[in-house]
Protein backbone atom coordinates (compact mmCIF):
# COMPACT_ATOMS: atom_id res chain seq x y z
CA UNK A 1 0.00 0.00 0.00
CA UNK A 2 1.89 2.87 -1.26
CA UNK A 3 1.59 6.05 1.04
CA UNK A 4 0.77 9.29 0.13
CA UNK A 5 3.48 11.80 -0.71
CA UNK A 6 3.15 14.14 2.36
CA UNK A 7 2.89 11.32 5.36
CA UNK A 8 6.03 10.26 3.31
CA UNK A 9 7.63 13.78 3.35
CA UNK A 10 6.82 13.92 7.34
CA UNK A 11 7.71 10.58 8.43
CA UNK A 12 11.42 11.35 6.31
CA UNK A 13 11.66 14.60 8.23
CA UNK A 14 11.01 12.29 11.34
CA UNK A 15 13.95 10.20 10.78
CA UNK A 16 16.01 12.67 9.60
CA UNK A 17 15.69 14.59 12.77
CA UNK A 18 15.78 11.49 14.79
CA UNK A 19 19.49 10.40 13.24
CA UNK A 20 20.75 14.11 14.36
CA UNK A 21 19.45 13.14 17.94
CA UNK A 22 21.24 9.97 17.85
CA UNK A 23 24.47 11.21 16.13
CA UNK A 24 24.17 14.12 18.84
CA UNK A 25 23.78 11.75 21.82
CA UNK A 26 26.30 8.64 20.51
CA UNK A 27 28.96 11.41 18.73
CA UNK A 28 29.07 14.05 20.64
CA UNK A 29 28.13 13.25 24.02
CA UNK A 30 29.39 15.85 26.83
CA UNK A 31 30.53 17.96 23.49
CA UNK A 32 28.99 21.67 24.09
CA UNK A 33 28.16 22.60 20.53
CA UNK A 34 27.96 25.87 19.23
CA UNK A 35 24.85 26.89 16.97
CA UNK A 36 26.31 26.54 13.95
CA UNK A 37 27.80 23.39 14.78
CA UNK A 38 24.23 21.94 15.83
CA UNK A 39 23.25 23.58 12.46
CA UNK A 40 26.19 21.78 10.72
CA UNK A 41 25.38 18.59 12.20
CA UNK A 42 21.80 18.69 11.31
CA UNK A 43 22.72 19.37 7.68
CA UNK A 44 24.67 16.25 7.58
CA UNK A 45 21.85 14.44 9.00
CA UNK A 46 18.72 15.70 6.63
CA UNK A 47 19.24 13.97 3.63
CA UNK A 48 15.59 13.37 3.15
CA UNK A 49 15.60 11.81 -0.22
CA UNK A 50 17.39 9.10 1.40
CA UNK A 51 14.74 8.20 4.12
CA UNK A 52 11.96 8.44 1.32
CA UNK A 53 13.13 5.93 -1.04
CA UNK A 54 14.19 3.32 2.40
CA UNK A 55 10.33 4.55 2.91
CA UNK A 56 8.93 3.90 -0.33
CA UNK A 57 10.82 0.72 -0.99
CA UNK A 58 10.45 -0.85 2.15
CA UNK A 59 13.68 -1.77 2.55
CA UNK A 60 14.55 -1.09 6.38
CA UNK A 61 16.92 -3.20 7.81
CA UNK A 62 16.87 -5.48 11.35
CA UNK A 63 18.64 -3.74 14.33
CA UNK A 64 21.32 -5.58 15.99
């Protein structure tokens, strides 16, 4: 059942968002960051067109 394009969009944006909270918590842990390093990080992390096709392709993988 293929979603629509906008619960797609959001639930990317979701993920996107949550790997900058994990790379934030594992990475830099005790690290103060500066603004534009939080923006820098999240920049790295918000490659959206890569959480839409593992979205639309179903192809999420088992955790460990």
């Amino acid at each position: 059942m293929e979603q629509s394009n906008s619960k797609v969009e959001c639930l990317a944006h979701e993920l996107a968002y949550g790997k900058f909270l994990n790379r934030l918590i594992v990475d830099y842990k005790d690290v103060k960051l500066s603004d534009g390093q939080l923006y820098t990080l999240y920049q790295q992390c918000c490659n959206i067109a890569d959480f839409v096709e593992i979205i639309n392709t179903g192809s999420a993988e088992s955790l460990p």
